[in-house]
PDB file of N, CA and C in Angstrom:
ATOM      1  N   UNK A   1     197.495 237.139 -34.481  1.00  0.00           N
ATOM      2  CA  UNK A   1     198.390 238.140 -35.015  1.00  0.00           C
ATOM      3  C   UNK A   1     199.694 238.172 -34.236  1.00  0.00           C
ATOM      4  N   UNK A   2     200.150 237.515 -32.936  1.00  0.00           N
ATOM      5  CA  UNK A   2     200.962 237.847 -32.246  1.00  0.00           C
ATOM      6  C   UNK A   2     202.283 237.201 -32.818  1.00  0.00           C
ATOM      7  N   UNK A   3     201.600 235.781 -33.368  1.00  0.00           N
ATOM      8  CA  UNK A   3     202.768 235.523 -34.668  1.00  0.00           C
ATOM      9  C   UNK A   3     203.483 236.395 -35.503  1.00  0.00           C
ATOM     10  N   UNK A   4     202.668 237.190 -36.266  1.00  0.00           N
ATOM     11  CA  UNK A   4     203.560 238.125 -37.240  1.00  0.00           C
ATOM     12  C   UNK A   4     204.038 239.060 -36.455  1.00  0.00           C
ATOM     13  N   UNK A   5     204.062 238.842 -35.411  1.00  0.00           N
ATOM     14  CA  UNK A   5     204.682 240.601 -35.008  1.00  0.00           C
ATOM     15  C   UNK A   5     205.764 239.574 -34.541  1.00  0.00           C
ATOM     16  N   UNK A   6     206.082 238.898 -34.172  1.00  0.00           N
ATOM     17  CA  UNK A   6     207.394 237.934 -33.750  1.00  0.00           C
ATOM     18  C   UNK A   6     208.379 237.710 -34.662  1.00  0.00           C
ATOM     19  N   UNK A   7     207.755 237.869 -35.919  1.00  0.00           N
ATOM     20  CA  UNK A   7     208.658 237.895 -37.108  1.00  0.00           C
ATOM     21  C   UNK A   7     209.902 238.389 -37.324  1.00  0.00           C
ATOM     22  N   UNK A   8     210.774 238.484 -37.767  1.00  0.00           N
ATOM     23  CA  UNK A   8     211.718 239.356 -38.265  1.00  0.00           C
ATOM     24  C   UNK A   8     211.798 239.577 -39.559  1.00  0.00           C
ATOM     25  N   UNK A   9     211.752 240.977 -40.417  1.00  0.00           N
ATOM     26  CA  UNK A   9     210.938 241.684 -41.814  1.00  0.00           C
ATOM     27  C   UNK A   9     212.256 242.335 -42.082  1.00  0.00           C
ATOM     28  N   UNK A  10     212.575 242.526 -43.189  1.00  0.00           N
ATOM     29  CA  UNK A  10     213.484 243.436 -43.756  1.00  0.00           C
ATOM     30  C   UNK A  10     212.606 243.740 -44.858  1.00  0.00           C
ATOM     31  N   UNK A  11     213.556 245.153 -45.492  1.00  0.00           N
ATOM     32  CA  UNK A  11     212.452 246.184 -46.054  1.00  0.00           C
ATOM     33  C   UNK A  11     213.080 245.094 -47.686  1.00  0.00           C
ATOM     34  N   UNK A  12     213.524 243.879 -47.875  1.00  0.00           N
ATOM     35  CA  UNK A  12     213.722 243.554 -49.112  1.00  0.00           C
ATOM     36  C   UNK A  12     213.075 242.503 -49.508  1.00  0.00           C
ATOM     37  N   UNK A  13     211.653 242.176 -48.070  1.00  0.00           N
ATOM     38  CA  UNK A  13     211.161 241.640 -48.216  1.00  0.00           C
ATOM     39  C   UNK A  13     211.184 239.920 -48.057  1.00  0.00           C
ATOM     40  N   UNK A  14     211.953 239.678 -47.294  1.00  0.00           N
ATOM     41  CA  UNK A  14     212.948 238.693 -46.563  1.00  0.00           C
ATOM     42  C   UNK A  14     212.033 238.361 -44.809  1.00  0.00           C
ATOM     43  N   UNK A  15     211.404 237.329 -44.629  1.00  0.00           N
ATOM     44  CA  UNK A  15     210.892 237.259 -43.210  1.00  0.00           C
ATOM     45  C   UNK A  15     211.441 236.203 -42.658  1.00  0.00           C
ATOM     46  N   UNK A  16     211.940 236.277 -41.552  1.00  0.00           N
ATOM     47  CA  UNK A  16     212.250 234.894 -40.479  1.00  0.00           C
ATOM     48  C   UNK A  16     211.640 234.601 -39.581  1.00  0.00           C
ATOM     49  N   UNK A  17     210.873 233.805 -39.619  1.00  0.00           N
ATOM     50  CA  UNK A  17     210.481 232.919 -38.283  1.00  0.00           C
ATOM     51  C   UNK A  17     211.532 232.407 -37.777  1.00  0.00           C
ATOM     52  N   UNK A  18     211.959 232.807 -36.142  1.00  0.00           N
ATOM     53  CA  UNK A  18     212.402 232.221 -35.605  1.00  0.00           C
ATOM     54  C   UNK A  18     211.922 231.118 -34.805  1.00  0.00           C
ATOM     55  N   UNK A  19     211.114 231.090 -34.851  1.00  0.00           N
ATOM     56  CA  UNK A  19     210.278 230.298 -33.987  1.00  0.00           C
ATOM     57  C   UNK A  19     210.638 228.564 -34.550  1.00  0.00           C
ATOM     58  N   UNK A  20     210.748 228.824 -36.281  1.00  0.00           N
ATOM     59  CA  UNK A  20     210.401 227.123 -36.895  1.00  0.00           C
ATOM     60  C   UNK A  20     211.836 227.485 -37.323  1.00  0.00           C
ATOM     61  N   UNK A  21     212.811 228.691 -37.622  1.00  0.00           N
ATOM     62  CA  UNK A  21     213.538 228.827 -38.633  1.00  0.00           C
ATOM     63  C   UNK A  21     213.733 229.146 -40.196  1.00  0.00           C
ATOM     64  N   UNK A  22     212.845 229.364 -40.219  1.00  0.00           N
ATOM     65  CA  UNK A  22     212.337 228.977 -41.642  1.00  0.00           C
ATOM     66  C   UNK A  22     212.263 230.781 -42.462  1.00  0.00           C
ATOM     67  N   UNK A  23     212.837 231.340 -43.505  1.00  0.00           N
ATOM     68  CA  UNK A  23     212.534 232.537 -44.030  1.00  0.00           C
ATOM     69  C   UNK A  23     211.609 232.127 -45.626  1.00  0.00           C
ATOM     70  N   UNK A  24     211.207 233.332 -45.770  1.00  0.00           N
ATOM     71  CA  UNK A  24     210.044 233.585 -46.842  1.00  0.00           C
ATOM     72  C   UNK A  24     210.712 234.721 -47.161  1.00  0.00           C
ATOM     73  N   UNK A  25     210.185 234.449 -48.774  1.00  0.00           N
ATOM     74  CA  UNK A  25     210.141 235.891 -49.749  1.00  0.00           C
ATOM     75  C   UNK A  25     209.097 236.391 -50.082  1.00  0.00           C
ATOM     76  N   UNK A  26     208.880 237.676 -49.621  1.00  0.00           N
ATOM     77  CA  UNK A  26     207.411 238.442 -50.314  1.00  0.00           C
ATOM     78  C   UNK A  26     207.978 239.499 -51.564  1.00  0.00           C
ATOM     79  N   UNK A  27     206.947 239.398 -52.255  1.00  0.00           N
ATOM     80  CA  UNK A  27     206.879 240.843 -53.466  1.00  0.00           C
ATOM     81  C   UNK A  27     206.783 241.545 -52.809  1.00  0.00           C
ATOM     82  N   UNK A  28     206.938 243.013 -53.494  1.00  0.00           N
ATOM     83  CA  UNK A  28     206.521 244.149 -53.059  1.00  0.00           C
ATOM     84  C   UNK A  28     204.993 244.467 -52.569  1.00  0.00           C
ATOM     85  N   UNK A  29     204.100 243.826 -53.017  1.00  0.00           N
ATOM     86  CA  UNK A  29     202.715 244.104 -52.236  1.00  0.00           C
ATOM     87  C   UNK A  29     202.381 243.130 -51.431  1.00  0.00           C
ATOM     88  N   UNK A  30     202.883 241.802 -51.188  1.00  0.00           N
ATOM     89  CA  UNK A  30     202.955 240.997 -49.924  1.00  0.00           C
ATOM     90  C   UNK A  30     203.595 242.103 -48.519  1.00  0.00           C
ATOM     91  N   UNK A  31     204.846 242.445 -49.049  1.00  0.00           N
ATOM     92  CA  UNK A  31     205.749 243.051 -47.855  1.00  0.00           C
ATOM     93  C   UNK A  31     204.644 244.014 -47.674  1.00  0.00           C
ATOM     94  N   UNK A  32     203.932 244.916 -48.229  1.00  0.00           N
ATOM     95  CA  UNK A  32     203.669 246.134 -48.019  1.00  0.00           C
ATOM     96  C   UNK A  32     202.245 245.592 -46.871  1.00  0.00           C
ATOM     97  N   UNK A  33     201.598 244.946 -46.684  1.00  0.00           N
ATOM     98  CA  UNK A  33     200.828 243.728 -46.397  1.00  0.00           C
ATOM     99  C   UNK A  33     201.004 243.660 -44.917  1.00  0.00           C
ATOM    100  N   UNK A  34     202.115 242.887 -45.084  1.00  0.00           N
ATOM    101  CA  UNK A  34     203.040 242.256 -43.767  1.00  0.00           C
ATOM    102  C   UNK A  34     203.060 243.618 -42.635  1.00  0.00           C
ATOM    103  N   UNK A  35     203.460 244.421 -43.510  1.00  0.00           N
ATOM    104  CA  UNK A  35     203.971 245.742 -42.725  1.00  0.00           C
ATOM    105  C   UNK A  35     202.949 246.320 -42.292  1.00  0.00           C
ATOM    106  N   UNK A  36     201.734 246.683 -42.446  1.00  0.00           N
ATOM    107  CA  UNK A  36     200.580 246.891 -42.372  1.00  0.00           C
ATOM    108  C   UNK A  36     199.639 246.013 -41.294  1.00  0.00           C
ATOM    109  N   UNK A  37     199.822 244.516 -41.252  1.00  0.00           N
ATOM    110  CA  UNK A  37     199.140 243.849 -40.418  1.00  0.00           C
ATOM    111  C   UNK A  37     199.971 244.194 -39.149  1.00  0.00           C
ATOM    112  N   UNK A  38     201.443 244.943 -39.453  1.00  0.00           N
ATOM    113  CA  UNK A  38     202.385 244.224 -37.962  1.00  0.00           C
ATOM    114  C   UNK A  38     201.496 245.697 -37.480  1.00  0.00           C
ATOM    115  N   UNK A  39     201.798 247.157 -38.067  1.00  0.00           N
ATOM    116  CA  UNK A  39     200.986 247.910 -37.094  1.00  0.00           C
ATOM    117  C   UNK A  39     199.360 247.964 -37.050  1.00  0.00           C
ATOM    118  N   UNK A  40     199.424 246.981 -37.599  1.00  0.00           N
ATOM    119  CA  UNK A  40     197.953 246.808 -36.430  1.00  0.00           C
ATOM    120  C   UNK A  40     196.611 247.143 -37.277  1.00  0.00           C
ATOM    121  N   UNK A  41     197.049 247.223 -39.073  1.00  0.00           N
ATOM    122  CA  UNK A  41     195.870 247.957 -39.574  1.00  0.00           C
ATOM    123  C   UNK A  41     194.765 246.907 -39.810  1.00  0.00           C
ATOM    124  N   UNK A  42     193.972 247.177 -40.005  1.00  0.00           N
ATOM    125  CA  UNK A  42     192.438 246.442 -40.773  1.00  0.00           C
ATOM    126  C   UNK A  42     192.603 245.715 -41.815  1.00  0.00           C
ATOM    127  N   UNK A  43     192.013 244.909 -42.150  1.00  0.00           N
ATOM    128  CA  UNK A  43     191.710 244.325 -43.509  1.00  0.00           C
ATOM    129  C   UNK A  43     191.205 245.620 -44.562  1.00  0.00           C
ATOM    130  N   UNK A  44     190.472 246.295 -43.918  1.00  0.00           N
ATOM    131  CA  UNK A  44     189.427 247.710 -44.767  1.00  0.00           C
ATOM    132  C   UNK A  44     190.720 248.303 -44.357  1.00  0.00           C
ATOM    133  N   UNK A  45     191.607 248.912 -43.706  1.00  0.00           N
ATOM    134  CA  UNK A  45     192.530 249.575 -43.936  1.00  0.00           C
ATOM    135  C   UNK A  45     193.264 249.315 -44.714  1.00  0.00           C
ATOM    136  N   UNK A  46     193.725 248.159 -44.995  1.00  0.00           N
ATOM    137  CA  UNK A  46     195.096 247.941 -45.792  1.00  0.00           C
ATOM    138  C   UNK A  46     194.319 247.837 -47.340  1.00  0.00           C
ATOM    139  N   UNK A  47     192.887 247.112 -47.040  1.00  0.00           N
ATOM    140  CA  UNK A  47     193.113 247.365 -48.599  1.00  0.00           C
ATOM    141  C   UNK A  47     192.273 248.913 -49.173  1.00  0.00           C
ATOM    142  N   UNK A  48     192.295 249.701 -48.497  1.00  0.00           N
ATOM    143  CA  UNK A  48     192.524 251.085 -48.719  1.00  0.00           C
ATOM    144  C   UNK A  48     193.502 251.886 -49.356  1.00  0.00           C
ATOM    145  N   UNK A  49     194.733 251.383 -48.400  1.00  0.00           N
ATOM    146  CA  UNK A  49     196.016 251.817 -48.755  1.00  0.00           C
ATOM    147  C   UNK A  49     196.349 251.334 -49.612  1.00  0.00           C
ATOM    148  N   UNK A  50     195.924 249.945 -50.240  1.00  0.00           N
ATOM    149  CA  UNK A  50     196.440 249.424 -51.172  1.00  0.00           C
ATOM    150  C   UNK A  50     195.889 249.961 -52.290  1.00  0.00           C
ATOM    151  N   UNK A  51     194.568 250.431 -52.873  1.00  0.00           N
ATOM    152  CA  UNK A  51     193.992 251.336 -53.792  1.00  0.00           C
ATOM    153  C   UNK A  51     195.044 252.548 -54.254  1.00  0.00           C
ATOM    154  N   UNK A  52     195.401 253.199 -52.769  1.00  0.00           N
ATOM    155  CA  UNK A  52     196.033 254.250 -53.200  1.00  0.00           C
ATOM    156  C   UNK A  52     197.506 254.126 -53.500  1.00  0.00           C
ATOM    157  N   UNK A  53     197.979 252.736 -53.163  1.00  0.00           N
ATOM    158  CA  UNK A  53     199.900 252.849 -53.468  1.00  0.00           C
ATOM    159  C   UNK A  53     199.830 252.011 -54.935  1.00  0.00           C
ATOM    160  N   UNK A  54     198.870 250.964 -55.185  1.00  0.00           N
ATOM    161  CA  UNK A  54     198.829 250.319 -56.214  1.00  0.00           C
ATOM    162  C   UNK A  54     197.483 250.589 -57.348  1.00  0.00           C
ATOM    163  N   UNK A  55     198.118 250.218 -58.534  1.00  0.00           N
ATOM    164  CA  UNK A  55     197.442 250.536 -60.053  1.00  0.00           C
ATOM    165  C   UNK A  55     196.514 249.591 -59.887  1.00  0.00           C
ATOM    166  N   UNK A  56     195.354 249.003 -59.077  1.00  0.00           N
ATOM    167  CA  UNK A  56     195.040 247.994 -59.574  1.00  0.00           C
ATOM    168  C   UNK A  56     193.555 247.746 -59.070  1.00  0.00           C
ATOM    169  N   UNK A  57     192.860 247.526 -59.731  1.00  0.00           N
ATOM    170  CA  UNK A  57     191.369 247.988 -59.462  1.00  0.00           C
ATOM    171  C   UNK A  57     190.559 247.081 -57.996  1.00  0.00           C
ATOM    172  N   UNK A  58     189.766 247.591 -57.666  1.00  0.00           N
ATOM    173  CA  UNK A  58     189.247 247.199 -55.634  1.00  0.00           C
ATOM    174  C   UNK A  58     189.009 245.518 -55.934  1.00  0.00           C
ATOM    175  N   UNK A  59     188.032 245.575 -56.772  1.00  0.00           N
ATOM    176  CA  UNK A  59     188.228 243.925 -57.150  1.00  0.00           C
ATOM    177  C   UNK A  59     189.124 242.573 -56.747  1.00  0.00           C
ATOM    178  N   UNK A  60     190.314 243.156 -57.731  1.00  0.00           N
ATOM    179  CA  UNK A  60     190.843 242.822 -58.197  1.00  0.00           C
ATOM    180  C   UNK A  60     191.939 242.590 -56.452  1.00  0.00           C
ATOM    181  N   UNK A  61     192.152 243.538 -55.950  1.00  0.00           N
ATOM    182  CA  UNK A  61     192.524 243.569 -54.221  1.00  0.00           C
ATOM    183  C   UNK A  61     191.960 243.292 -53.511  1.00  0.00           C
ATOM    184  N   UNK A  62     190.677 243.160 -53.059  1.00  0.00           N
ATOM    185  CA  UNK A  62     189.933 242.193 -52.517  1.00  0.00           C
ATOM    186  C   UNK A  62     189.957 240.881 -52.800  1.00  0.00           C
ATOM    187  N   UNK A  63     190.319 240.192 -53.693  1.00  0.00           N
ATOM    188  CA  UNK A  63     190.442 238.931 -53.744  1.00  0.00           C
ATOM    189  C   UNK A  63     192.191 238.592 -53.715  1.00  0.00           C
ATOM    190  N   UNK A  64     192.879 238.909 -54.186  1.00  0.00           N
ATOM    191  CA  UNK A  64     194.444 239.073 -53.782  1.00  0.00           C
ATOM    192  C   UNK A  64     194.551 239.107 -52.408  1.00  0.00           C
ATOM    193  N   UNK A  65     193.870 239.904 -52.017  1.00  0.00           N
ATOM    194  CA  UNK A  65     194.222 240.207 -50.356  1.00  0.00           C
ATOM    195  C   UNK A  65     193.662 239.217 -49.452  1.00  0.00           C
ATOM    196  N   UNK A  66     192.358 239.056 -50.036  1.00  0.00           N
ATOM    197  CA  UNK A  66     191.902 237.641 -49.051  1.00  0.00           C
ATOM    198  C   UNK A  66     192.835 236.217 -49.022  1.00  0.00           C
ATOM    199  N   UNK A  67     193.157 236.348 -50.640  1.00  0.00           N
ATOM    200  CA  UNK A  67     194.152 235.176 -50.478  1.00  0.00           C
ATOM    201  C   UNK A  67     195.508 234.900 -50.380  1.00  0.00           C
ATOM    202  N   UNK A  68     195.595 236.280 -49.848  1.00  0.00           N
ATOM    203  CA  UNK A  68     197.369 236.367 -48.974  1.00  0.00           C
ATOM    204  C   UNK A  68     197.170 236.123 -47.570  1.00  0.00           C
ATOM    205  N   UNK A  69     195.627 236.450 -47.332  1.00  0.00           N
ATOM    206  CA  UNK A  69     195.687 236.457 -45.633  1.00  0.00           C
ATOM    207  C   UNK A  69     195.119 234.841 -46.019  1.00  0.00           C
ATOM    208  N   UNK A  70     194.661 234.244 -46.376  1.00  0.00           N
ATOM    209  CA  UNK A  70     194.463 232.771 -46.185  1.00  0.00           C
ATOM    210  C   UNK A  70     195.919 232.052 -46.278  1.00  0.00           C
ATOM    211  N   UNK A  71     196.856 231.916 -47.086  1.00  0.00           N
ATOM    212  CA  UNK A  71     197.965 232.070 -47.197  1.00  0.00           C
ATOM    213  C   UNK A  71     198.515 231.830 -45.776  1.00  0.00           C
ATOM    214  N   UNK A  72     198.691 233.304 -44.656  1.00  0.00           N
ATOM    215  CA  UNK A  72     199.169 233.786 -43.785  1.00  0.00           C
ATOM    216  C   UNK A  72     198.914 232.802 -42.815  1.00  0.00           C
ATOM    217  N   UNK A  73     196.942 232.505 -42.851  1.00  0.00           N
ATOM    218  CA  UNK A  73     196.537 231.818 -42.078  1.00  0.00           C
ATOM    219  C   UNK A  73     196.923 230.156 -41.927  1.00  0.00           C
ATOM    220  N   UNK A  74     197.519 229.670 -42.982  1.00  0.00           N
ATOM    221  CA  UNK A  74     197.312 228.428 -42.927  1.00  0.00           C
ATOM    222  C   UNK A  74     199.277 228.195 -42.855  1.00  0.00           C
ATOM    223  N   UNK A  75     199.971 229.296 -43.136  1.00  0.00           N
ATOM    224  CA  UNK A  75     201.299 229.264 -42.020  1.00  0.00           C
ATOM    225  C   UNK A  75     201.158 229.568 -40.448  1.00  0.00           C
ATOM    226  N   UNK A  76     200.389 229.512 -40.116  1.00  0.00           N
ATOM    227  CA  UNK A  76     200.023 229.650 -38.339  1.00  0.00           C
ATOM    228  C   UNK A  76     200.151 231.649 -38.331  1.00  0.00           C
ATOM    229  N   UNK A  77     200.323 232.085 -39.290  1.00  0.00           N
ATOM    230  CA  UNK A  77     201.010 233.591 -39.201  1.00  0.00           C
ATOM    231  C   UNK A  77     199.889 234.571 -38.424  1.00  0.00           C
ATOM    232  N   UNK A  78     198.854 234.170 -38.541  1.00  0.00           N
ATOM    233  CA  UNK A  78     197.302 234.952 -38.162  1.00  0.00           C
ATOM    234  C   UNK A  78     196.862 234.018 -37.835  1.00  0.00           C
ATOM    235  N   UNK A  79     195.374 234.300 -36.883  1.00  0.00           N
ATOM    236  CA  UNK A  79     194.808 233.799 -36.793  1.00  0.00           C
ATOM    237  C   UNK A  79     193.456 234.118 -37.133  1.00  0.00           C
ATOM    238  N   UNK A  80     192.152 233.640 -37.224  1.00  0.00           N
ATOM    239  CA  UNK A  80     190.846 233.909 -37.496  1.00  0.00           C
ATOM    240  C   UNK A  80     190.200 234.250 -36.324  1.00  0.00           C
ATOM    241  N   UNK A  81     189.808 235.609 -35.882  1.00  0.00           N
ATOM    242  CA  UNK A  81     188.803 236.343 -35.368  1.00  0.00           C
ATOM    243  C   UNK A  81     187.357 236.425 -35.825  1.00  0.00           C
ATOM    244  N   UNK A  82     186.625 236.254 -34.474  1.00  0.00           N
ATOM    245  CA  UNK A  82     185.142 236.298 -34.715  1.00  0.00           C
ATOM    246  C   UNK A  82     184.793 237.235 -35.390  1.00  0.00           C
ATOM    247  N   UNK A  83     184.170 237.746 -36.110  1.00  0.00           N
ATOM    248  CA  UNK A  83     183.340 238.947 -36.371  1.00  0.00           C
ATOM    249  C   UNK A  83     181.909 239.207 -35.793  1.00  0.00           C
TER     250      UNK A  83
END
């Protein structure tokens, strides 16, 4: 995780790695995401919050969400913790 917090985020959804150089565009529920992992929330947290800011059934965010953080993972952005 120490990656994404190195980031630089604007609220338009705009990220820079400085590290490679390189910026990304997120939607509105990527950014909301991003913003969420930087303070530090849960996987069960965010997609909590995500129930309650978005129309869109648990399902249906549970699998979206897993595959934004795979996504994340395979830009070096996160990393995989034991459970």
């Amino acid at each position: 995780m120490e990656k994404l917090k190195d980031l630089y985020f604007n609220d338009k959804g705009f990220i820079f790695d400085p590290e490679s150089g390189s910026i990304y565009s997120l939607n509105t529920t990527g950014a909301f995401v991003v913003k969420q992992l930087q303070k530090g929330a849960t996987v069960s947290q965010i997609g909590q919050e995500l129930r309650k800011n978005f129309e869109v059934s648990g399902a249906k965010i549970e699998k979206d969400l897993q595959e934004f953080l795979d996504l994340l993972l395979s830009y070096g952005f996160l990393t995989r913790t034991a459970s």
